[in-house]
PDB file of N, CA and C in Angstrom:
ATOM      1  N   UNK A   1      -8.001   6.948  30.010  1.00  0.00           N
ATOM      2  CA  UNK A   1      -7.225   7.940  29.293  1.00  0.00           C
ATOM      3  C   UNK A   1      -8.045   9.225  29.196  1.00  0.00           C
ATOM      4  N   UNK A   2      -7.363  10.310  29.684  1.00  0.00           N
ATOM      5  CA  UNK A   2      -8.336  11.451  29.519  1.00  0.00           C
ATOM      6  C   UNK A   2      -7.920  12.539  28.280  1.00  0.00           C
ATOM      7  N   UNK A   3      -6.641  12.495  27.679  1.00  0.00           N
ATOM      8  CA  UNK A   3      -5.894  12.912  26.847  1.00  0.00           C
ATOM      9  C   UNK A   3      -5.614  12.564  25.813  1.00  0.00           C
ATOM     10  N   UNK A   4      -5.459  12.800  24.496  1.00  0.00           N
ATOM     11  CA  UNK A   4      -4.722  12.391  23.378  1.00  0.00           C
ATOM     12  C   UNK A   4      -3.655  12.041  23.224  1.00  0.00           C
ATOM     13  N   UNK A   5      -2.528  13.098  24.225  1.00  0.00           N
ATOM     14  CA  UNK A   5      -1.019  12.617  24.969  1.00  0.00           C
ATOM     15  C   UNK A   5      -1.150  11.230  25.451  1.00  0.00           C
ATOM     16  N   UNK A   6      -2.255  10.811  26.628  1.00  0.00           N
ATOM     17  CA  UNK A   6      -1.983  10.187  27.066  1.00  0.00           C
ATOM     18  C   UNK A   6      -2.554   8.556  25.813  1.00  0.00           C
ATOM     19  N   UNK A   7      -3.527   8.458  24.977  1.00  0.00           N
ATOM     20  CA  UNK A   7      -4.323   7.298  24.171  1.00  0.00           C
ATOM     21  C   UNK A   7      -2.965   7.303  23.253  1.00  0.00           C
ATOM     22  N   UNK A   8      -1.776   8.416  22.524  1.00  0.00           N
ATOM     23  CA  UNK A   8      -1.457   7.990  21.466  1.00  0.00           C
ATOM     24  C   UNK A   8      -0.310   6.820  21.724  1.00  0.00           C
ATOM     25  N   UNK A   9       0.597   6.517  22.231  1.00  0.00           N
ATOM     26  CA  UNK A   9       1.305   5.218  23.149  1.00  0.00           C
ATOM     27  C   UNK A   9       0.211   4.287  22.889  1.00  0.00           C
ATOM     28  N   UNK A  10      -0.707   4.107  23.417  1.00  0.00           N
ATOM     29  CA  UNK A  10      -1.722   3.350  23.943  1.00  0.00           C
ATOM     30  C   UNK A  10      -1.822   3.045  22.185  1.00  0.00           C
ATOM     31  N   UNK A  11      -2.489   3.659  21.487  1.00  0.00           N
ATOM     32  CA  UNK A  11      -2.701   3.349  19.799  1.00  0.00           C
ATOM     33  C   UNK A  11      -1.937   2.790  19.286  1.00  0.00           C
ATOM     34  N   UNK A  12      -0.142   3.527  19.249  1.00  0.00           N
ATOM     35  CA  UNK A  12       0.710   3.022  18.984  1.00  0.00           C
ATOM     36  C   UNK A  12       1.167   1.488  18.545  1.00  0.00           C
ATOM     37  N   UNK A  13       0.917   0.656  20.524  1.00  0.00           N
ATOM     38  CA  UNK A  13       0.809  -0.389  20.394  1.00  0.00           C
ATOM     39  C   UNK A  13      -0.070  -1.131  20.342  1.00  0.00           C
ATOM     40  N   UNK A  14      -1.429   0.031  20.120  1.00  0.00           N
ATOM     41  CA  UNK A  14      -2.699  -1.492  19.382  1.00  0.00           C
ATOM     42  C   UNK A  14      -2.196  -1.668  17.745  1.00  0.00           C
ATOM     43  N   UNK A  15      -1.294  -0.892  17.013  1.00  0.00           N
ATOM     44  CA  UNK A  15      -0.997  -1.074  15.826  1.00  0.00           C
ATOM     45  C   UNK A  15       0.576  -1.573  16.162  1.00  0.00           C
ATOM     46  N   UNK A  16       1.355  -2.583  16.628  1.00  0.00           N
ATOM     47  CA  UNK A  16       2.193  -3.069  16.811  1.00  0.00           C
ATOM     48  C   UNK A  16       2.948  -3.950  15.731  1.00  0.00           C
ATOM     49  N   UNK A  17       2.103  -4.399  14.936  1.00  0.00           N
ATOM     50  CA  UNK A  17       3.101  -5.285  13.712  1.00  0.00           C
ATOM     51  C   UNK A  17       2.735  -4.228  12.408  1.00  0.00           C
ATOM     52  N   UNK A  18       3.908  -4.474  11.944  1.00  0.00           N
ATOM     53  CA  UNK A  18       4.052  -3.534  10.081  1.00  0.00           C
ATOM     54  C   UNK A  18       2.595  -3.845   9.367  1.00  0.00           C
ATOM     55  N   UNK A  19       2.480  -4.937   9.093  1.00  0.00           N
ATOM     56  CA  UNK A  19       1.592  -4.816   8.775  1.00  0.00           C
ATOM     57  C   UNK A  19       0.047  -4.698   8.491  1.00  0.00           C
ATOM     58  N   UNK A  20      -0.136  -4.283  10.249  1.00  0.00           N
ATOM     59  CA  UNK A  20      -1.769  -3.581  10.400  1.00  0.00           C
ATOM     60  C   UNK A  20      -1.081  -2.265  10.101  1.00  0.00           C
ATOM     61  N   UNK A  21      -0.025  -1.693  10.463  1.00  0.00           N
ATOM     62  CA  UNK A  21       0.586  -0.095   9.754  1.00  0.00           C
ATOM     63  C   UNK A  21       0.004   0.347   8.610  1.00  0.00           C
ATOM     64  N   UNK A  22       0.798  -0.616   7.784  1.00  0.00           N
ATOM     65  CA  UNK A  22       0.844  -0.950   6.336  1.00  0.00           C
ATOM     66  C   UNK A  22      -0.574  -0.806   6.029  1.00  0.00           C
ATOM     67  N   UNK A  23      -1.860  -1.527   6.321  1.00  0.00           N
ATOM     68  CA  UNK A  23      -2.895  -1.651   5.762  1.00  0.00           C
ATOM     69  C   UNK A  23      -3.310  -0.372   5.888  1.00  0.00           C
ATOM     70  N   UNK A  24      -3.268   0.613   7.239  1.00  0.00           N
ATOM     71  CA  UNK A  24      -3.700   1.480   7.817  1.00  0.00           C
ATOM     72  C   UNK A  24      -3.844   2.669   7.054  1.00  0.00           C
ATOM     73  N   UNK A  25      -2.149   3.001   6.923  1.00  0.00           N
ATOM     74  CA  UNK A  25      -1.556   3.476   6.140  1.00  0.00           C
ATOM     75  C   UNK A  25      -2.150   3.666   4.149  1.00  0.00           C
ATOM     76  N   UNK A  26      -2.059   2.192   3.755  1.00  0.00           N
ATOM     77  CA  UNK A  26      -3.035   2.245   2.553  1.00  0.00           C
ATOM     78  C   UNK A  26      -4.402   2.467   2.161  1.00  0.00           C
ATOM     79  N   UNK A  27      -5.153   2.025   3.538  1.00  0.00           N
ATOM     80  CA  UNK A  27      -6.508   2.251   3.345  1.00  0.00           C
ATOM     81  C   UNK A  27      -6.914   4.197   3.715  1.00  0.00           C
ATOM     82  N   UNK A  28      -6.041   4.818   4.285  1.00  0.00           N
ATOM     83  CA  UNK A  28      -5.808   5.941   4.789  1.00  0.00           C
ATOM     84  C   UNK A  28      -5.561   7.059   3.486  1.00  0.00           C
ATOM     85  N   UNK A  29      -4.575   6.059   2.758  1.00  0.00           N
ATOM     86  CA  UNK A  29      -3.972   6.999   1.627  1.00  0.00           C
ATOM     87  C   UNK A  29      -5.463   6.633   0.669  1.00  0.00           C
ATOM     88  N   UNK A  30      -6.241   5.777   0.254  1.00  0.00           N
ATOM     89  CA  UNK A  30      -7.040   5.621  -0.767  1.00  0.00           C
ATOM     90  C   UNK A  30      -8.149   6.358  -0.244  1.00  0.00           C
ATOM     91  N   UNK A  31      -8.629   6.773   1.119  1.00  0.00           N
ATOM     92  CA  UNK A  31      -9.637   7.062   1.324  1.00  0.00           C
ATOM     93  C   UNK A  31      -9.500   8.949   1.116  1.00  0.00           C
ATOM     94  N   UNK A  32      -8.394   9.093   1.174  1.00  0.00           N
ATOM     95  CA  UNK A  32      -7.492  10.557   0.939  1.00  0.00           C
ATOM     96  C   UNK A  32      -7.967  10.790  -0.284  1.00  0.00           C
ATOM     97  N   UNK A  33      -7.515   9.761  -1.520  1.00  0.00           N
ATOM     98  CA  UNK A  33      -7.516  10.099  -2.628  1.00  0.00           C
ATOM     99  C   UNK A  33      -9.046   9.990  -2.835  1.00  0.00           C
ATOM    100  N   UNK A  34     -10.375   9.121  -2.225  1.00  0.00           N
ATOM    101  CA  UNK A  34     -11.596   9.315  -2.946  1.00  0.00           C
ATOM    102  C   UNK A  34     -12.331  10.406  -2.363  1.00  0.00           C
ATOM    103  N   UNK A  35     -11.643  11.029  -1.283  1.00  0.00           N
ATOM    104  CA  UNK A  35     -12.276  12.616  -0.467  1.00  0.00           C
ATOM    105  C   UNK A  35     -12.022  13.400  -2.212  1.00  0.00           C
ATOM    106  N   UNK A  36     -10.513  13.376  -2.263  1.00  0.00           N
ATOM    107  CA  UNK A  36     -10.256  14.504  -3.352  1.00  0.00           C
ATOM    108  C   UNK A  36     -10.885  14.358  -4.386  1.00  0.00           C
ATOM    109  N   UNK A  37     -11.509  12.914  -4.650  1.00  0.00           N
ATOM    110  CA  UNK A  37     -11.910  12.749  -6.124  1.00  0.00           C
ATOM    111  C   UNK A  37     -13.426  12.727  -5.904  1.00  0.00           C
ATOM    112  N   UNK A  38     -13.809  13.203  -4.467  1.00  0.00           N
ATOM    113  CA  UNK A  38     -15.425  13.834  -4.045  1.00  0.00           C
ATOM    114  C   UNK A  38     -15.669  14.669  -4.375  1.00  0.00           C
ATOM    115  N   UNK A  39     -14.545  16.127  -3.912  1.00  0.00           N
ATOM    116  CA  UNK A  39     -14.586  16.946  -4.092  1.00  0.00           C
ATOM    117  C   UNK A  39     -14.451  17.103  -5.637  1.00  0.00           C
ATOM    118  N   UNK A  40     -13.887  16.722  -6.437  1.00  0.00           N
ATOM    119  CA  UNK A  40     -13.639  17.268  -8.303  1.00  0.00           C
ATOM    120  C   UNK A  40     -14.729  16.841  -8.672  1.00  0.00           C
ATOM    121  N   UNK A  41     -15.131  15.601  -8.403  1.00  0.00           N
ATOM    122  CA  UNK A  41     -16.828  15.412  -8.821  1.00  0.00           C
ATOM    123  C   UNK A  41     -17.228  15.598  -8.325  1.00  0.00           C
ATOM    124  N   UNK A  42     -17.638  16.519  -7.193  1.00  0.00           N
ATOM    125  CA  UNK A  42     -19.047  16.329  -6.648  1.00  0.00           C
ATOM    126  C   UNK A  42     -19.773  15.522  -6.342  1.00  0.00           C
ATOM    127  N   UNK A  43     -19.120  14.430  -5.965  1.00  0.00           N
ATOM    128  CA  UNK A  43     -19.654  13.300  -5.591  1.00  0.00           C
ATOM    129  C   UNK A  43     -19.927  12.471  -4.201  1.00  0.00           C
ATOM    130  N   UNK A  44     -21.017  12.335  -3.631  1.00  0.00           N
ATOM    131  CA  UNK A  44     -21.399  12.096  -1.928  1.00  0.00           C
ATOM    132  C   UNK A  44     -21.063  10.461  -2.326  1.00  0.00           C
ATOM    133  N   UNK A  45     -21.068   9.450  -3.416  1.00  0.00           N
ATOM    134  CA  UNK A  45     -21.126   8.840  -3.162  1.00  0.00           C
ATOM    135  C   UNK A  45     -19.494   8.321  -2.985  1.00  0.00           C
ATOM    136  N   UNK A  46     -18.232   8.889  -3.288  1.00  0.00           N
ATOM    137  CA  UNK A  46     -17.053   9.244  -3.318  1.00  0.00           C
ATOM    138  C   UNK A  46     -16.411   9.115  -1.967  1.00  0.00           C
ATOM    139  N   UNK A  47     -17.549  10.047  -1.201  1.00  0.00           N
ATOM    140  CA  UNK A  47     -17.416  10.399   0.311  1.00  0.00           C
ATOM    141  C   UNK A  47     -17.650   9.260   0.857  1.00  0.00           C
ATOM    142  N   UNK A  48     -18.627   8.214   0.818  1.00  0.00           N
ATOM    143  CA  UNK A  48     -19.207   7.083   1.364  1.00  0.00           C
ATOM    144  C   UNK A  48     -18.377   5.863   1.216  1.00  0.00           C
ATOM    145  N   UNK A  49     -17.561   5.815  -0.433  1.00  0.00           N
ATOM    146  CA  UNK A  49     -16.357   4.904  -0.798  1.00  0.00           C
ATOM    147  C   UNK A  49     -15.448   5.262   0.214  1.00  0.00           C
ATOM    148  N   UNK A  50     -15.107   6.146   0.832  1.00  0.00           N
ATOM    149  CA  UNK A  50     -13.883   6.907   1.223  1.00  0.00           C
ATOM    150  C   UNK A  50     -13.931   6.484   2.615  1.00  0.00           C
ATOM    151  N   UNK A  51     -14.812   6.251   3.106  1.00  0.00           N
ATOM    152  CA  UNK A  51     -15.388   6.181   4.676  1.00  0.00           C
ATOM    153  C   UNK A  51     -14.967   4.532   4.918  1.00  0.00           C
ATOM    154  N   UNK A  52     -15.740   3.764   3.952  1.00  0.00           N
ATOM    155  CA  UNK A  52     -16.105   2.406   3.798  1.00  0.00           C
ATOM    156  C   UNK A  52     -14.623   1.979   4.107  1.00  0.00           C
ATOM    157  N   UNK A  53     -13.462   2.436   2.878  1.00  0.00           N
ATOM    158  CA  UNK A  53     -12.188   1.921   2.639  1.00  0.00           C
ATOM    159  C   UNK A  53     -11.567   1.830   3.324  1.00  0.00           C
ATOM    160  N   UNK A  54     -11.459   3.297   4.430  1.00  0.00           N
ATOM    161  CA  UNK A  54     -10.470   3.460   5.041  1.00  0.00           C
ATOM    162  C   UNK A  54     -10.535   2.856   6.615  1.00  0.00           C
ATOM    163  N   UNK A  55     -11.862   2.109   6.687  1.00  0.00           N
ATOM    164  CA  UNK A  55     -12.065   1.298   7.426  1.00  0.00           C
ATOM    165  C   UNK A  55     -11.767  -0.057   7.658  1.00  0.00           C
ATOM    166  N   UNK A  56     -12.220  -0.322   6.235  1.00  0.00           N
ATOM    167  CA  UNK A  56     -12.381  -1.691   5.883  1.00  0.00           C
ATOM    168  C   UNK A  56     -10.524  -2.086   6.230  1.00  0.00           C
ATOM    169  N   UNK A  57      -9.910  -1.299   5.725  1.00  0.00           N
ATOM    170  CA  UNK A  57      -8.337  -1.715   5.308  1.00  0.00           C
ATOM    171  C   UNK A  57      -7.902  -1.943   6.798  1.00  0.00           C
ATOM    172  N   UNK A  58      -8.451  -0.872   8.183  1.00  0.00           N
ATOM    173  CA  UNK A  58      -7.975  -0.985   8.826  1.00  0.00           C
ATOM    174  C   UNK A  58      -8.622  -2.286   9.894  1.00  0.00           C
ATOM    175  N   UNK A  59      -9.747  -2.336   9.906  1.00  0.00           N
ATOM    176  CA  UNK A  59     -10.171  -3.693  10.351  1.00  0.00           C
ATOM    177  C   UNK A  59     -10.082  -4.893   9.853  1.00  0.00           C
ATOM    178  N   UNK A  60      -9.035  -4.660   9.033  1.00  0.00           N
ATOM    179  CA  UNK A  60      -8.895  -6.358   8.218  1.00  0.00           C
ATOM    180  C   UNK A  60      -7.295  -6.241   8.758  1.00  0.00           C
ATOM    181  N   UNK A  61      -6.916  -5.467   9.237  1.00  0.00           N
ATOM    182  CA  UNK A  61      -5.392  -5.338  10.052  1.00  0.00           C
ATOM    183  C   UNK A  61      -5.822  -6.106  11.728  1.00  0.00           C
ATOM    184  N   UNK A  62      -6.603  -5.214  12.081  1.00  0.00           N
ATOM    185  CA  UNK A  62      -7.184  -4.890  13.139  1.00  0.00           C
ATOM    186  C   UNK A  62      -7.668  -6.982  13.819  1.00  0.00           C
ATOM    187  N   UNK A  63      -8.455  -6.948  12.448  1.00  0.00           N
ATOM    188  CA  UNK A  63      -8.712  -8.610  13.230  1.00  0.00           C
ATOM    189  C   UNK A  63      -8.201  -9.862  12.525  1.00  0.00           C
ATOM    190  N   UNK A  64      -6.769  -9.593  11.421  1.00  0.00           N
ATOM    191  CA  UNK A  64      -6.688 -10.603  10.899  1.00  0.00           C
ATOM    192  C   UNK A  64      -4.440 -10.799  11.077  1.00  0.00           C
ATOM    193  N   UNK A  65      -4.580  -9.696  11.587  1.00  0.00           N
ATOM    194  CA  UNK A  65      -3.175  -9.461  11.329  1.00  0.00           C
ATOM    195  C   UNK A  65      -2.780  -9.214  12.732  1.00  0.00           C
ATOM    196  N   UNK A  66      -3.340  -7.746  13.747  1.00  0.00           N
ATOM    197  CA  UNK A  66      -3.300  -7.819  15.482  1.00  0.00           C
ATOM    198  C   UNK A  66      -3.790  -8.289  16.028  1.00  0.00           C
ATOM    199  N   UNK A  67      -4.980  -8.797  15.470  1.00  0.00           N
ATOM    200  CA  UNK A  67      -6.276  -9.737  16.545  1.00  0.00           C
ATOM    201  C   UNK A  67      -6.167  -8.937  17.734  1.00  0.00           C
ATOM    202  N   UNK A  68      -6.527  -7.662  17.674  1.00  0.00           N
ATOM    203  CA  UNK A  68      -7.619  -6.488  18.788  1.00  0.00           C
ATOM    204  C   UNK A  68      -8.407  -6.046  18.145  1.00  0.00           C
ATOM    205  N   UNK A  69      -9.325  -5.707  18.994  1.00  0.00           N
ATOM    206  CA  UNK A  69     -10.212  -4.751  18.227  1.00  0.00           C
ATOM    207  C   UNK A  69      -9.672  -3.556  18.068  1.00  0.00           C
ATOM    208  N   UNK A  70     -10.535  -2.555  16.824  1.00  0.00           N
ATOM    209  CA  UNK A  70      -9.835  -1.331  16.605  1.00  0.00           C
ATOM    210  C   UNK A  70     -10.375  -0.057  17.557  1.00  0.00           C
ATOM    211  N   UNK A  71      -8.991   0.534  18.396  1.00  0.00           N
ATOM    212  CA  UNK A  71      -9.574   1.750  19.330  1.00  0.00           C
ATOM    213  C   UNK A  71     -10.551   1.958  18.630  1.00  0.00           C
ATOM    214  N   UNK A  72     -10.713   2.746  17.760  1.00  0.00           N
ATOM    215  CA  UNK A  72     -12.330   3.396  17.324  1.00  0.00           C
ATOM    216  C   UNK A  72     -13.364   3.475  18.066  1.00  0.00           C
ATOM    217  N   UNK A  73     -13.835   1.694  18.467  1.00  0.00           N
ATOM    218  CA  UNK A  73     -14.783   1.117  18.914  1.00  0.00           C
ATOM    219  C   UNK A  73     -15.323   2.243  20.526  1.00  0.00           C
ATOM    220  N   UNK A  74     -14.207   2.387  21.298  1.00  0.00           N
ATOM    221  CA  UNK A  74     -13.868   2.950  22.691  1.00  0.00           C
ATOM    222  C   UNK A  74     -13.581   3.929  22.168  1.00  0.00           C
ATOM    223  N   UNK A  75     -12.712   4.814  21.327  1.00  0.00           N
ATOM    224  CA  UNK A  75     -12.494   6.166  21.142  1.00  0.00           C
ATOM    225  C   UNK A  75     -11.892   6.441  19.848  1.00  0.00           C
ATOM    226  N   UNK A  76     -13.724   7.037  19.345  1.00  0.00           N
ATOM    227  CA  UNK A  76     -13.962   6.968  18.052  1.00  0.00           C
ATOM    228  C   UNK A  76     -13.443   8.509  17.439  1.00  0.00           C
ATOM    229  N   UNK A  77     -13.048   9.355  18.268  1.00  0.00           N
ATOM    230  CA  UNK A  77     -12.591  10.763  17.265  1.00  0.00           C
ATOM    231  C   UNK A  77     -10.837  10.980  17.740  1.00  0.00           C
ATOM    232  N   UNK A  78     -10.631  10.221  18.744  1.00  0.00           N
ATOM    233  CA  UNK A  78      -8.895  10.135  19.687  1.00  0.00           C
ATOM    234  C   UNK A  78      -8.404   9.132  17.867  1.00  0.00           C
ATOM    235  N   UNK A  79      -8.978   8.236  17.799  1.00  0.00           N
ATOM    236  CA  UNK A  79      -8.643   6.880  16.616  1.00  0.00           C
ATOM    237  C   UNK A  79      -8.771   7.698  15.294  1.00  0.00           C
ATOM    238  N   UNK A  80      -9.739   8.202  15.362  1.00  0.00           N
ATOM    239  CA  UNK A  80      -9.222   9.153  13.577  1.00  0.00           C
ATOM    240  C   UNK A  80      -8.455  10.437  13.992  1.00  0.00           C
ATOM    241  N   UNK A  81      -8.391  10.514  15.154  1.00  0.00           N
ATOM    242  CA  UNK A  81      -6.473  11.894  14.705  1.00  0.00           C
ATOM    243  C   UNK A  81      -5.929  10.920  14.593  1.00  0.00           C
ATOM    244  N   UNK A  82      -5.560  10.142  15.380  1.00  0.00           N
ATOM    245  CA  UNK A  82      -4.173   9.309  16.042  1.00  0.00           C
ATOM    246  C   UNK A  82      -3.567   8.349  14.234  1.00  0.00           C
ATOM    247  N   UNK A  83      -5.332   7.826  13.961  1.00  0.00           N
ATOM    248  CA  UNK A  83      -4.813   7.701  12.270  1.00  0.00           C
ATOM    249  C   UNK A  83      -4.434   8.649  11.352  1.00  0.00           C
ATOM    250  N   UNK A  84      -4.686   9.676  11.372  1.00  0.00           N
ATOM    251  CA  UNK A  84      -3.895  10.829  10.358  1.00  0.00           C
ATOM    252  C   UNK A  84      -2.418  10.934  11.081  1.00  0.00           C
ATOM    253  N   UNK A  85      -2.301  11.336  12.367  1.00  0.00           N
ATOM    254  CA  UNK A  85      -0.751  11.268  12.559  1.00  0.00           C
ATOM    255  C   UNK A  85      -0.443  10.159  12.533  1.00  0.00           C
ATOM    256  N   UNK A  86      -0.139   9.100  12.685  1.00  0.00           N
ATOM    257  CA  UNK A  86       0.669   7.967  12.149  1.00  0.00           C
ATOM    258  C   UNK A  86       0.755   8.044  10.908  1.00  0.00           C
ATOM    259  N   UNK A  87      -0.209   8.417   9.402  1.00  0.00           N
ATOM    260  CA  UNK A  87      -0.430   8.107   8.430  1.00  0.00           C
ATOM    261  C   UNK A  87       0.452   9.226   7.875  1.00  0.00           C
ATOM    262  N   UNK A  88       0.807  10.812   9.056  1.00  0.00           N
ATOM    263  CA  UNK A  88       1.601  11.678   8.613  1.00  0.00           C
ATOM    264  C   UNK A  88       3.353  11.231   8.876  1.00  0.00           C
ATOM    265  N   UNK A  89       3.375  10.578   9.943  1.00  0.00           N
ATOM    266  CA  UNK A  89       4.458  10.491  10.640  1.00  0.00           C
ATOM    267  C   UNK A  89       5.076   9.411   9.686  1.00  0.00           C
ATOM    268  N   UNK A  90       4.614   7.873   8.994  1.00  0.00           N
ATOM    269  CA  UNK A  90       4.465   7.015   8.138  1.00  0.00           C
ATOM    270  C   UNK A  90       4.997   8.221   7.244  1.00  0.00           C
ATOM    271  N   UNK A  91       4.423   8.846   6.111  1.00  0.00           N
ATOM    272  CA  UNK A  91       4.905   9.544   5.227  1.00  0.00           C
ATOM    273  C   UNK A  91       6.033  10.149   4.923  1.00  0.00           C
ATOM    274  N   UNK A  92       6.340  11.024   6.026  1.00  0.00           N
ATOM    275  CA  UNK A  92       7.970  11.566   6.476  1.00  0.00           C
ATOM    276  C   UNK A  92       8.812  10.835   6.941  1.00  0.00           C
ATOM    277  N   UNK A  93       8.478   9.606   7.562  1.00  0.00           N
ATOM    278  CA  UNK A  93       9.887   8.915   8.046  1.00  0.00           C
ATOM    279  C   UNK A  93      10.235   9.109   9.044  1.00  0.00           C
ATOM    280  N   UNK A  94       8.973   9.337  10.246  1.00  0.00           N
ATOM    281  CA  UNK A  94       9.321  10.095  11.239  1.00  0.00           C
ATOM    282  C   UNK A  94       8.717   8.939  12.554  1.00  0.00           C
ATOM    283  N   UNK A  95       7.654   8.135  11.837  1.00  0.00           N
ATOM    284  CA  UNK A  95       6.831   7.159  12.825  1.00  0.00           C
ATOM    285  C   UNK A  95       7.917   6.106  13.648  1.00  0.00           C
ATOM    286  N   UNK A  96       8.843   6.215  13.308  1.00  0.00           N
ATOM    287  CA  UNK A  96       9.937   5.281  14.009  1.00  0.00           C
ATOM    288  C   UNK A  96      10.460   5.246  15.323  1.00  0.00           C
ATOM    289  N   UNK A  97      10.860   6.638  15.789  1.00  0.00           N
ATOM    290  CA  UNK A  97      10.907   7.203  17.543  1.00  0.00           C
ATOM    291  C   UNK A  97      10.131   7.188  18.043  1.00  0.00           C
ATOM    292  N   UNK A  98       8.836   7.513  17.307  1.00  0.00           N
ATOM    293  CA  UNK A  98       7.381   7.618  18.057  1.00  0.00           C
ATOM    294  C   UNK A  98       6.957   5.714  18.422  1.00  0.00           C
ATOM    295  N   UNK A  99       6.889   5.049  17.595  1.00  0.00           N
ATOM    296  CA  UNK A  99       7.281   3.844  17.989  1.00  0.00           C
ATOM    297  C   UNK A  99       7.963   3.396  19.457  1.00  0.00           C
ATOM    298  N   UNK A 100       9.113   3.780  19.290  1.00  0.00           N
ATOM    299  CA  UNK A 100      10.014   3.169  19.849  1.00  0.00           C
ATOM    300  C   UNK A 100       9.891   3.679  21.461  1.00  0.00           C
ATOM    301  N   UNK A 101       9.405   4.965  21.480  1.00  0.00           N
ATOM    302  CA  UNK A 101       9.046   5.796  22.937  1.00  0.00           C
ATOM    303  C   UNK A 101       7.481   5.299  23.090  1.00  0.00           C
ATOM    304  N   UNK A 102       6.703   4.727  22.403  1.00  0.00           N
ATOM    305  CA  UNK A 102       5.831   3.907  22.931  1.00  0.00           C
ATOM    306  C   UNK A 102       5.856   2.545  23.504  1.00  0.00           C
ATOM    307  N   UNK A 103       7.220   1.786  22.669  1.00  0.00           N
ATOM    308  CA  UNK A 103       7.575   0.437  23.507  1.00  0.00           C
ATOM    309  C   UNK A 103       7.219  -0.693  22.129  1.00  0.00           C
ATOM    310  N   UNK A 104       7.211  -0.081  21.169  1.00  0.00           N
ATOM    311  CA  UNK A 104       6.990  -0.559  19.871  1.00  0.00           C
ATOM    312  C   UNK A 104       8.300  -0.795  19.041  1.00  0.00           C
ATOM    313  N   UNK A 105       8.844  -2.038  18.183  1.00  0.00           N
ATOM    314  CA  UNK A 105       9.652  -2.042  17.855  1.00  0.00           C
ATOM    315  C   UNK A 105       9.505  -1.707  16.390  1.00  0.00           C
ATOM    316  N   UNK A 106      10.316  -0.532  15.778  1.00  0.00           N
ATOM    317  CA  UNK A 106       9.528  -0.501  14.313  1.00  0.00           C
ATOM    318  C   UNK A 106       9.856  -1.343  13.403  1.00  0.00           C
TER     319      UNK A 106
END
């Protein structure tokens, strides 16, 4: 894959059942909320919770729920956009076509 066009399909269906989404999605939104609650305190160690979580949530999808490993591993900065847009697309109600033009059933 030399593109982001071309890895996000490819991501899509390494996140194929609801609920590695779901975890993705939650560990995504909590790690959101301990950035913001870094920034009001001033707090690095906030930043480090934030990192930890939004991992943890997704590798407990990743090997207990899809049994793949998580892109990251192979393409570690393509895997954190591709998680903010799903986590945006998830939000609006919009991740569903994008799904479905990857070959994903939502």
């Amino acid at each position: 894959m030399r593109t982001f066009a071309e890895f996000w399909p490819f991501y899509l269906r390494e996140h194929s059942r609801p609920a590695t989404r779901a975890l993705h999605f939650a560990g995504t939104t909590l790690a959101l909320l301990l950035l913001v609650s870094a920034a009001a305190l001033r707090s690095g160690r906030f930043v480090l919770m934030a990192l930890v979580c939004g991992y943890a949530f997704a590798w407990v999808g990743h090997f207990f729920v899809e049994h793949n490993r998580p892109a990251t591993f192979k393409h570690p900065l393509w895997s954190f956009a591709a998680d903010w847009k799903m986590w945006a697309l998830a939000l609006t109600g919009r991740l569903g076509p994008e799904l479905e033009h990857a070959g994903v059933k939502p």
